[in-house]
Protein backbone atom coordinates (compact mmCIF):
# COMPACT_ATOMS: atom_id res chain seq x y z
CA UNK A 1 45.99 -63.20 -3.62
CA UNK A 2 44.55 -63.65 -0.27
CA UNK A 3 45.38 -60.16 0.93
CA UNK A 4 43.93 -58.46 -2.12
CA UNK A 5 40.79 -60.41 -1.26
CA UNK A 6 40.37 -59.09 2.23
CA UNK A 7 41.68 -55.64 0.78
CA UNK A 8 38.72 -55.59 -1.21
CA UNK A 9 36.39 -57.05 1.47
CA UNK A 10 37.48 -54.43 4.06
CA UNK A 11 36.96 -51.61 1.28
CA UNK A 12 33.54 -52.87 0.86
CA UNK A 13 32.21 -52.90 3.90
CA UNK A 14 33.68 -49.81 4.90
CA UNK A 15 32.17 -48.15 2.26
CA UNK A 16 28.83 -49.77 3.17
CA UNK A 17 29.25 -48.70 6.77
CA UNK A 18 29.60 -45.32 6.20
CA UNK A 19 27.07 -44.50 3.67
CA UNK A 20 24.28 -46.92 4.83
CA UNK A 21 23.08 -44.34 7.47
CA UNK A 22 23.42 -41.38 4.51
CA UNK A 23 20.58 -42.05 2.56
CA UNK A 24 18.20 -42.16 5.58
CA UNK A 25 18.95 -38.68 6.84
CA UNK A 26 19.09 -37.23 3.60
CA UNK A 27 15.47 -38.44 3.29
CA UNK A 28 14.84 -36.96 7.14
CA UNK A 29 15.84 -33.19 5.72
CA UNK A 30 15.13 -33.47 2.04
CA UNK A 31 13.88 -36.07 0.07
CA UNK A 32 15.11 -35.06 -2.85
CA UNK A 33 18.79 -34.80 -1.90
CA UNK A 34 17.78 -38.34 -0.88
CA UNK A 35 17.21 -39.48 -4.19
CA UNK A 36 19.73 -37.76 -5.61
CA UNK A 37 22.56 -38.86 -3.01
CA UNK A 38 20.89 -42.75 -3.48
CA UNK A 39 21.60 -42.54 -6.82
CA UNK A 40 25.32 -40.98 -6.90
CA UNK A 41 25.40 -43.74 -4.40
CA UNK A 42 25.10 -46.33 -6.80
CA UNK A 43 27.50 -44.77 -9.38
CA UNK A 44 30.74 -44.86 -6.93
CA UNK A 45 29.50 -48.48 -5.64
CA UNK A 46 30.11 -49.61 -9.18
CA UNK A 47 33.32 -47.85 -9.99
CA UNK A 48 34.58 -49.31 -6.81
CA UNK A 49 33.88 -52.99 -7.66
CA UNK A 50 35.43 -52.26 -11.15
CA UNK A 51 38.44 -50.89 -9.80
CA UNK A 52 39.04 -53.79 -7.10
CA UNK A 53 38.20 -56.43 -9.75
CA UNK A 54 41.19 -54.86 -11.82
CA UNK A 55 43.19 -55.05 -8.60
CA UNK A 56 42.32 -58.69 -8.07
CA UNK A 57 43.95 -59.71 -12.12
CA UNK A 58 46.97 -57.63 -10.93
CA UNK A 59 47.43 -59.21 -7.92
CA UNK A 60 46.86 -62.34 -9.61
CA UNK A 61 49.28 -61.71 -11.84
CA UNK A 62 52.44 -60.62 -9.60
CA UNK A 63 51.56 -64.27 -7.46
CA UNK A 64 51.94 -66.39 -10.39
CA UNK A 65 56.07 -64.59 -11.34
CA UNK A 66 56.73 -64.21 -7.51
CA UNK A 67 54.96 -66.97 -5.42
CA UNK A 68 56.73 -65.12 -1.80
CA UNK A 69 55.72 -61.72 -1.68
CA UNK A 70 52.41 -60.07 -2.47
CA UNK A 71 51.95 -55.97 -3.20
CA UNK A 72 49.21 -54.26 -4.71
CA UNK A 73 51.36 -52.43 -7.88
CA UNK A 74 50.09 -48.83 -6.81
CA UNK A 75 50.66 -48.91 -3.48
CA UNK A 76 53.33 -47.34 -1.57
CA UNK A 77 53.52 -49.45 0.90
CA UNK A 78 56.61 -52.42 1.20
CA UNK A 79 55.93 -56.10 0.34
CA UNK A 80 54.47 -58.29 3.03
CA UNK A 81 55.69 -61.30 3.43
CA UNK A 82 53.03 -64.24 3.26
CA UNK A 83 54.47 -66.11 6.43
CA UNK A 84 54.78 -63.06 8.68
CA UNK A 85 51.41 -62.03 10.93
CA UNK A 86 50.59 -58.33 10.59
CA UNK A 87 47.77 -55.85 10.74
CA UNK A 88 45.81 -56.00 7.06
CA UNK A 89 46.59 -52.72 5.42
CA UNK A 90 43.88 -51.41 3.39
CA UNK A 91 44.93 -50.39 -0.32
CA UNK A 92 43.97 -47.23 -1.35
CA UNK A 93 41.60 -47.21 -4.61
CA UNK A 94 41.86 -44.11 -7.28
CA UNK A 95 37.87 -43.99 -8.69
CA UNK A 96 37.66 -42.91 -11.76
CA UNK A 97 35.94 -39.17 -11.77
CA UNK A 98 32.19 -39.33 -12.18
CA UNK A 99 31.27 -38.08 -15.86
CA UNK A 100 29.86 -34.57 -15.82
CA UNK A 101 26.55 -35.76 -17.30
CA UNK A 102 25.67 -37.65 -14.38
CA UNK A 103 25.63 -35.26 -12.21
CA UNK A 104 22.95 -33.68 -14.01
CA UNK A 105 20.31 -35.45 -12.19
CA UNK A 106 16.25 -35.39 -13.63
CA UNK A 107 13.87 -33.54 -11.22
CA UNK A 108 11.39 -35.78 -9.27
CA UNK A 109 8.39 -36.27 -11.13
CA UNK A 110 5.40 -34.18 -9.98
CA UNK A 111 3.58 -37.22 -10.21
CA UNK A 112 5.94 -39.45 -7.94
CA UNK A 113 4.04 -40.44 -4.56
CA UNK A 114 5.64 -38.83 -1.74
CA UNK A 115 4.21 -39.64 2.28
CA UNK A 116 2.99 -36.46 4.34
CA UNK A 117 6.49 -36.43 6.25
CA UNK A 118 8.32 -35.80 3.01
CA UNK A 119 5.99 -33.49 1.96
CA UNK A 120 6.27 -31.40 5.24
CA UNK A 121 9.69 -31.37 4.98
CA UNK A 122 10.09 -29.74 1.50
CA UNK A 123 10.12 -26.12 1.97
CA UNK A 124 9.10 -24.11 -1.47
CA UNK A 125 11.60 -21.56 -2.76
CA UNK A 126 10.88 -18.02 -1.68
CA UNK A 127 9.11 -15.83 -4.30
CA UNK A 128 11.03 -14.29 -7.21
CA UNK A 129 11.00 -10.24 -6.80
CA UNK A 130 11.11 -8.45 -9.91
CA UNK A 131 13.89 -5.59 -9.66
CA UNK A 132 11.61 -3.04 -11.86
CA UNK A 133 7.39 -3.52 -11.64
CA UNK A 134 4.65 -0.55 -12.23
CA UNK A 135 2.48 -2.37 -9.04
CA UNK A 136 2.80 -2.96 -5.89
CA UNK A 137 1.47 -5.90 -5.88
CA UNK A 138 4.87 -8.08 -6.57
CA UNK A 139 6.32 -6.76 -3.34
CA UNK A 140 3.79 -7.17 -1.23
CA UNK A 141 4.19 -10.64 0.28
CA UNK A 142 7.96 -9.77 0.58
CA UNK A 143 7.45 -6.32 2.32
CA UNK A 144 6.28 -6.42 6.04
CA UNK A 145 5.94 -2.76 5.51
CA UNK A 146 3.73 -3.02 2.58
CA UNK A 147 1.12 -5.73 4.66
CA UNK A 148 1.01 -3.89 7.61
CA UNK A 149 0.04 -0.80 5.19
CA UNK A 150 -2.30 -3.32 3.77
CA UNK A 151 -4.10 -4.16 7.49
CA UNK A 152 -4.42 -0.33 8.50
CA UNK A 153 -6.73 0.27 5.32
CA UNK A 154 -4.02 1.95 3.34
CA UNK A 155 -4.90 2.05 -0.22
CA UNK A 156 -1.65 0.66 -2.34
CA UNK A 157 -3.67 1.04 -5.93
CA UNK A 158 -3.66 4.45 -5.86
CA UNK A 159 -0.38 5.25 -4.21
CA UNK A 160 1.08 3.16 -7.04
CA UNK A 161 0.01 5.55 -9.60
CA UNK A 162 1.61 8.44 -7.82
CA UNK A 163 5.44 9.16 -9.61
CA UNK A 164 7.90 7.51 -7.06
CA UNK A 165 5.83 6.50 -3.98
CA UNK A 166 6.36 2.80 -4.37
CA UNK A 167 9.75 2.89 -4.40
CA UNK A 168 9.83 5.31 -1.30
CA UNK A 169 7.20 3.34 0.99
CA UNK A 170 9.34 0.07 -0.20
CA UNK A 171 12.19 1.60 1.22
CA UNK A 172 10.56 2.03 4.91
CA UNK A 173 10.97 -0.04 7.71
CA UNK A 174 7.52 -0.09 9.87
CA UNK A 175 8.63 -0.62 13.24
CA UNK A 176 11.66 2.56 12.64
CA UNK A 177 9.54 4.85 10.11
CA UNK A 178 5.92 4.57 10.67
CA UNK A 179 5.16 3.41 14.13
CA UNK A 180 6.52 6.69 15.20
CA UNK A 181 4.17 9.30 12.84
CA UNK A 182 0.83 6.63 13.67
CA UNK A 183 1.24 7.23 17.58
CA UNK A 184 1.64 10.89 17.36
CA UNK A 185 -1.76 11.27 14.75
CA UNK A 186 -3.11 9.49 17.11
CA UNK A 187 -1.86 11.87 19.93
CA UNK A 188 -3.06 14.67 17.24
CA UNK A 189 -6.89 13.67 17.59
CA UNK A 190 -6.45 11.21 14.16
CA UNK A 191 -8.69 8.49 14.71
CA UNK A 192 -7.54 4.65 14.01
CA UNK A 193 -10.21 4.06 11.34
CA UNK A 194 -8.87 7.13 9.67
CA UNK A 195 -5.32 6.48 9.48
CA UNK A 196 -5.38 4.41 6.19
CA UNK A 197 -7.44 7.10 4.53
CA UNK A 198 -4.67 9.69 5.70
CA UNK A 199 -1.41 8.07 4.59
CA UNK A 200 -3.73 7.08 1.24
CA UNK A 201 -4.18 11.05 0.77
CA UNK A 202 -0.98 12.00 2.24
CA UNK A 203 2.04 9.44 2.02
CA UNK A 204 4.95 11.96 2.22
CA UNK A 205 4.28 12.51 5.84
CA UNK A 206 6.25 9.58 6.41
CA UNK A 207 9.45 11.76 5.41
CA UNK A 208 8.70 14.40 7.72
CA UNK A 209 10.46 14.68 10.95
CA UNK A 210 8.85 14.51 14.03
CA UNK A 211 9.96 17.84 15.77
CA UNK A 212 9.18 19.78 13.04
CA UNK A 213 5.60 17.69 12.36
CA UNK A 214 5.40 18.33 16.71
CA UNK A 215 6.14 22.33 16.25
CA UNK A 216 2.99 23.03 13.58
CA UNK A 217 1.05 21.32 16.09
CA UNK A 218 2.00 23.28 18.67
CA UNK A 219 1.64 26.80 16.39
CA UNK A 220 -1.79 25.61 16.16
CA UNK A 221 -2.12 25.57 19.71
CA UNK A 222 -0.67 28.61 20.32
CA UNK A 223 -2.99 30.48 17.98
CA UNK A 224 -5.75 29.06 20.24
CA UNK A 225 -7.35 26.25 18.37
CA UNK A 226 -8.83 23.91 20.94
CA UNK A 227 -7.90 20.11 20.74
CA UNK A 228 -11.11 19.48 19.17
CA UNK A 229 -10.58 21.78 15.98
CA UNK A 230 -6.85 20.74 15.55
CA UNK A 231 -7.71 16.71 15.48
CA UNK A 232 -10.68 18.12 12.95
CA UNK A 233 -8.42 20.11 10.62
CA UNK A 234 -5.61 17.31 10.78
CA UNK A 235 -7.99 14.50 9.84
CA UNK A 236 -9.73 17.09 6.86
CA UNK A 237 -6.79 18.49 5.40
CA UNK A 238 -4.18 15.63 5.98
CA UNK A 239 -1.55 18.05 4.07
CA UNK A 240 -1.71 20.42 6.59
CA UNK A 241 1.13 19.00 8.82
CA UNK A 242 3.78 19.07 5.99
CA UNK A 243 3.22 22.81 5.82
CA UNK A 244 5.85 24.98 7.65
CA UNK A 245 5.03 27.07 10.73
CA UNK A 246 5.85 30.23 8.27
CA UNK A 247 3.41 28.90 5.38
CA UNK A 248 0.63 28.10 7.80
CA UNK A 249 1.25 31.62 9.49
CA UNK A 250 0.97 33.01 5.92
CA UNK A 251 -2.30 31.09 5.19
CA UNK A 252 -4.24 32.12 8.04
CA UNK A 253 -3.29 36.20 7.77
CA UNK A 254 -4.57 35.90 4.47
CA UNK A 255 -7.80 34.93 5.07
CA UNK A 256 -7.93 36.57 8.20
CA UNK A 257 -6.56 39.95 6.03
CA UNK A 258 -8.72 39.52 2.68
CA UNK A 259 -12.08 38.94 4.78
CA UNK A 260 -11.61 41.30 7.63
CA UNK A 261 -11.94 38.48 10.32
CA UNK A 262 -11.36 38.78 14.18
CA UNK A 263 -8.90 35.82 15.32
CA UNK A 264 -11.92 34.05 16.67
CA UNK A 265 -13.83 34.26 13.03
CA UNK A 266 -10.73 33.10 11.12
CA UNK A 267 -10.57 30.00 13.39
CA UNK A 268 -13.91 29.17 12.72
CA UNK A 269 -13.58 29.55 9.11
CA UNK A 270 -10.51 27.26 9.13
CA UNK A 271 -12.03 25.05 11.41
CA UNK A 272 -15.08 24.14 8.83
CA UNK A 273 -13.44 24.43 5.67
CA UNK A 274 -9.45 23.14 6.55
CA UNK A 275 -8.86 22.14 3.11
CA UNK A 276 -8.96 25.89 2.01
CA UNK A 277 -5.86 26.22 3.83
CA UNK A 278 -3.86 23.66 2.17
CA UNK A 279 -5.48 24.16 -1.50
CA UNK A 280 -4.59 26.61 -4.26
CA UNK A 281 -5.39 30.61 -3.36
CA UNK A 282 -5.47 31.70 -6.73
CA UNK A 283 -9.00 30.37 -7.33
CA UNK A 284 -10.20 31.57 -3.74
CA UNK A 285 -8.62 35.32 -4.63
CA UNK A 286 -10.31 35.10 -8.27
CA UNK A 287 -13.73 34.58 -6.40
CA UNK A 288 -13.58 36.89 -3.90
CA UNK A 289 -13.02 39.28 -6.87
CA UNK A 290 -15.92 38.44 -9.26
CA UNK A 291 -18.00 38.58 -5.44
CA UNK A 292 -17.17 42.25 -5.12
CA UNK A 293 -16.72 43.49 -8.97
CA UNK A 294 -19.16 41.44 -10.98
CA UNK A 295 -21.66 40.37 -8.56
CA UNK A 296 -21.99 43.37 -6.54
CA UNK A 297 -21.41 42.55 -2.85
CA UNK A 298 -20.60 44.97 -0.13
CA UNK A 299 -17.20 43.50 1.97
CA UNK A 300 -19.50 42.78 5.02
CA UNK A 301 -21.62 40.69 2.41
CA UNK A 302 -18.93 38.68 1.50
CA UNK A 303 -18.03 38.08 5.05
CA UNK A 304 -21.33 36.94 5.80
CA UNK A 305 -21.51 34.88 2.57
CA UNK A 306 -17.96 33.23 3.30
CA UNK A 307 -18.47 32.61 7.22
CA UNK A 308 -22.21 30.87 6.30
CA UNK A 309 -21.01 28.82 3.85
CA UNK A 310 -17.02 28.54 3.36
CA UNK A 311 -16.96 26.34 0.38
CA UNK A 312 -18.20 28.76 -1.76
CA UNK A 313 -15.35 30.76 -1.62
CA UNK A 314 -13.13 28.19 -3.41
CA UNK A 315 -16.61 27.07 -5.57
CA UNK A 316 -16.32 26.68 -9.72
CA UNK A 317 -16.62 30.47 -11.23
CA UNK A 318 -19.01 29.37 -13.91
CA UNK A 319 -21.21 27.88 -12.02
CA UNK A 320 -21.44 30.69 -9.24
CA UNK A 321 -22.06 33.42 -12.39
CA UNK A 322 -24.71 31.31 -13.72
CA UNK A 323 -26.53 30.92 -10.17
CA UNK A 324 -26.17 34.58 -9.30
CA UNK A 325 -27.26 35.38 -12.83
CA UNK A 326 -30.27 33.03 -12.38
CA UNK A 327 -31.43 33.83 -9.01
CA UNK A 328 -30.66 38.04 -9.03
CA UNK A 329 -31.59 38.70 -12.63
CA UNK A 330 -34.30 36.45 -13.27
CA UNK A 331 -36.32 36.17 -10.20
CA UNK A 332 -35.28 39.61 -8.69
CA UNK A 333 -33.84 38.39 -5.87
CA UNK A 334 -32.09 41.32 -4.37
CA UNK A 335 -28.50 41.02 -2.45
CA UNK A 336 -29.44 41.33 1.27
CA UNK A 337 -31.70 38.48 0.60
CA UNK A 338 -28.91 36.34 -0.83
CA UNK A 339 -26.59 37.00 1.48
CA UNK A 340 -29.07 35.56 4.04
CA UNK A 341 -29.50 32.18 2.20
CA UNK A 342 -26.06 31.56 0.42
CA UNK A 343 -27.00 28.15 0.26
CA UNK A 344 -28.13 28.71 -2.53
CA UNK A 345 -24.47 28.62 -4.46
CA UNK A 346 -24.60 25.34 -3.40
CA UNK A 347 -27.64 23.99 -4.97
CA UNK A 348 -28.19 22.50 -8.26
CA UNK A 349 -29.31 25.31 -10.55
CA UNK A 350 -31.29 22.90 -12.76
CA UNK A 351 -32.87 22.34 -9.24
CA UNK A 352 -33.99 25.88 -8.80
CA UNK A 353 -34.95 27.13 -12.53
CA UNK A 354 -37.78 23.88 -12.11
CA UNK A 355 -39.13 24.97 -9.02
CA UNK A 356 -39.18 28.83 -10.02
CA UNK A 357 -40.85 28.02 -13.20
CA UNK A 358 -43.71 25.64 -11.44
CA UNK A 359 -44.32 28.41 -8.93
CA UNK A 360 -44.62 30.93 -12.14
CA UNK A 361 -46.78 28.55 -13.81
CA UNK A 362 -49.19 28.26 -10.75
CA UNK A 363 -48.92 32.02 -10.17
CA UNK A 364 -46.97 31.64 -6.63
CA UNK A 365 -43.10 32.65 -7.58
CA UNK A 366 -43.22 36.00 -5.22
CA UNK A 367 -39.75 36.57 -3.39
CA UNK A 368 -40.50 39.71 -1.93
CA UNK A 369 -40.55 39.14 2.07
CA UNK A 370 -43.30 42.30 2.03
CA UNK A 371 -45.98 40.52 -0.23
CA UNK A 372 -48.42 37.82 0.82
CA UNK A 373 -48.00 34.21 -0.01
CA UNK A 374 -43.51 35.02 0.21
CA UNK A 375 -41.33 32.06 -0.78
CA UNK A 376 -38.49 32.07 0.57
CA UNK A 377 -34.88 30.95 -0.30
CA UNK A 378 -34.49 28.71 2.30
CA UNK A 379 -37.80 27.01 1.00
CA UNK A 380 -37.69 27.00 -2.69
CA UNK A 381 -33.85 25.06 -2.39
CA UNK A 382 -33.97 22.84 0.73
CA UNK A 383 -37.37 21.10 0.82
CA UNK A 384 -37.71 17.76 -0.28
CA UNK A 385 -40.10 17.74 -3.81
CA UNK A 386 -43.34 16.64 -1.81
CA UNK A 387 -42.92 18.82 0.82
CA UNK A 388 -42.58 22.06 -1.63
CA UNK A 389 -45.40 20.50 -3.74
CA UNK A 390 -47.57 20.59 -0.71
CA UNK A 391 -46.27 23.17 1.29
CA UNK A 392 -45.16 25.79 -0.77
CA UNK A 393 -46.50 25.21 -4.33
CA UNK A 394 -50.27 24.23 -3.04
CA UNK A 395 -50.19 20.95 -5.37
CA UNK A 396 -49.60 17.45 -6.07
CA UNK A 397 -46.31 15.77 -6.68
CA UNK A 398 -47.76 14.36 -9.67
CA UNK A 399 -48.57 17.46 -11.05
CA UNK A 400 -45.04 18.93 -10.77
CA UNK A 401 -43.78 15.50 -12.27
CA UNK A 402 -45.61 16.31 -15.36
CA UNK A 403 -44.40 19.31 -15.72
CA UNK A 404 -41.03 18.78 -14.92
CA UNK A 405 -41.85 16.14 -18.46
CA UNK A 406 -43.39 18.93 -20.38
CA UNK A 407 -40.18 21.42 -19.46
């Protein structure tokens, strides 16, 4: 009876010994593990005392038949006799399993009081990233790609709405992918504030290889574009490096071919307009057409028209009939003084018809260079409204304003 008291005394306090420093850690790391473990905790301290009551009855039990020997009836160990001096052997207890249903613990309460140490010491689960998403936006505080895209000025809202560019700048790594193509733009002439525009435009540079992206540069070069114009036609026409030495060979001999340029002129032409070399030719080849059949132009006209003002070449058709229409058939406006002022393609043509009815109203719309009081081109389309009031119109602003009403 005595031994299966200090049996159970012993089991105690080791018990105690070794989980009274548990708790205390737990709560150093986690303090919910804490609460959890303080819990559980409680659970086997009860099952224990349970258990070693049960051994105390037995134990009570075998002294009463056998008042000489004492043995705890599961142990394996031989019968000690009560007169004999020997080390206490420590029974060993079989706990009951702990139900299933108490493992399942209730979460702290959000409203529980917690001090600042716990608090710093729970770290929140990372974010949940959904495998399929039409944004962006769900990957971005997972993706150091994506925020360093983010801090160059890159524009993720529309390259989300392109088929398949997500899911090809997700699969980038910055430091191995990108770095690389960023320092050689750079090298190109590409200024930093105009890097986010570029990749915004042009993404699928990324995929390009380096040598090959290193070789167009270098055909530019060799077809004696300075620095200046290169960084100039890279920044304008960010597709142009994803073009093949061959395409942008074939490019340039067709302008160079179809407008009768020297190497020089076709440079320049480039140079001002590089977004005609990376666009669609069929419109540019349609124009050049209605130029020479409908309109009238000589070749050397057109090449004077395209070299003053490039954009017109790849300009809408409808609206370059109805201006030539306008300006040649209405107000007589012959083709050598056209060709002079092409400008004028580029101007509003509600802008002109108000101006060339005033000056009929007031008696002053006379184009011819050889006649007194001759209003130019350059005059009727560029000035600001007070200035062709005053200048050109002999009037007020106020008066043309009412006019313009009564139109």
């Amino acid at each position: 009876m005595a031994m299966c008291r200090r049996s159970a005394q012993c089991l105690l306090s080791a018990l105690r010994s070794s989980m009274a420093t548990a708790p205390a850690q737990l709560k150093k790391y986690n303090p919910f593990l804490s609460h959890q473990f303080s819990r559980q905790l409680f659970i086997t301290q009860n099952t224990t005392r349970t258990n070693i009551f049960q051994s105390r009855a037995t134990c009570t039990q075998s002294s009463a038949e056998d008042g000489v020997k004492a043995a705890h009836p599961e142990s394996n160990l031989p019968a000690v006799s009560q007169n004999q001096q020997e080390p206490i052997v420590i029974p060993r207890v079989e706990m009951d399993p702990v139900p299933e249903g108490l493992w399942d613990l209730p979460p702290i309460s959000p409203l529980e009081e917690i001090t600042e140490e716990d608090a710093a010491m729970i770290v929140p689960p990372p974010p949940r990233i959904p495998p399929e998403s039409f944004t962006l936006r769900h990957y971005v505080d997972s993706s150091e790609t994506l925020q360093k895209l983010v801090l160059l000025g890159v524009d993720l809202s529309q390259l989300e709405k392109r088929p398949n560019v997500g899911t090809f700048l997700l699969k980038l790594d910055f430091e191995k992918d990108i770095s690389k193509i960023l320092f050689f733009l750079k090298d190109v002439g590409v200024e930093d504030k105009q890097l986010g525009a570029f990749l915004t435009k042009n993404p699928f540079i990324l995929s390009e290889d380096l040598d090959n992206l290193q070789k167009r540069v270098a055909y530019l070069s060799s077809k004696k574009f300075s620095r200046q114009a290169i960084a100039r036609i890279v920044s304008r026409a960010p597709y142009l490096l994803n073009f093949s030495v061959e395409r942008l060979d074939n490019r340039l001999g067709f302008f160079q071919k179809q407008l009768g340029l020297s190497g020089e002129k076709t440079r320049d032409l480039v140079t001002r307009l590089p977004r005609m070399i990376t666009g669609s030719l069929e419109p540019i080849k349609e124009n050049l057409k209605v130029f020479e059949l409908e309109f009238g132009f000589r070749r050397n006209e057109i090449q004077q028209l395209a070299l003053k003002v490039p954009k017109m070449l790849a300009g809408n058709k409808k609206k370059l009939t109805e201006t030539f229409d306008f300006v040649h058939n209405t107000m007589g406006i012959p083709h050598h003084i056209i060709t002079h002022f092409p400008q004028v393609f580029n101007t509003n043509l509600m802008r002109i018809k108000e101006r060339h009815q005033f000056l009929t109203f007031l008696g002053r719309a006379k184009y011819d260079p050889t006649e007194p009081n001759y209003v130019s081109l350059d005059k009727l389309v560029s000035m600001p409204d007070p200035i062709f009031c005053e200048e050109v119109a002999k009037t007020s602003i106020q008066e043309f304003e009412q006019f313009q009403k009564n139109m």
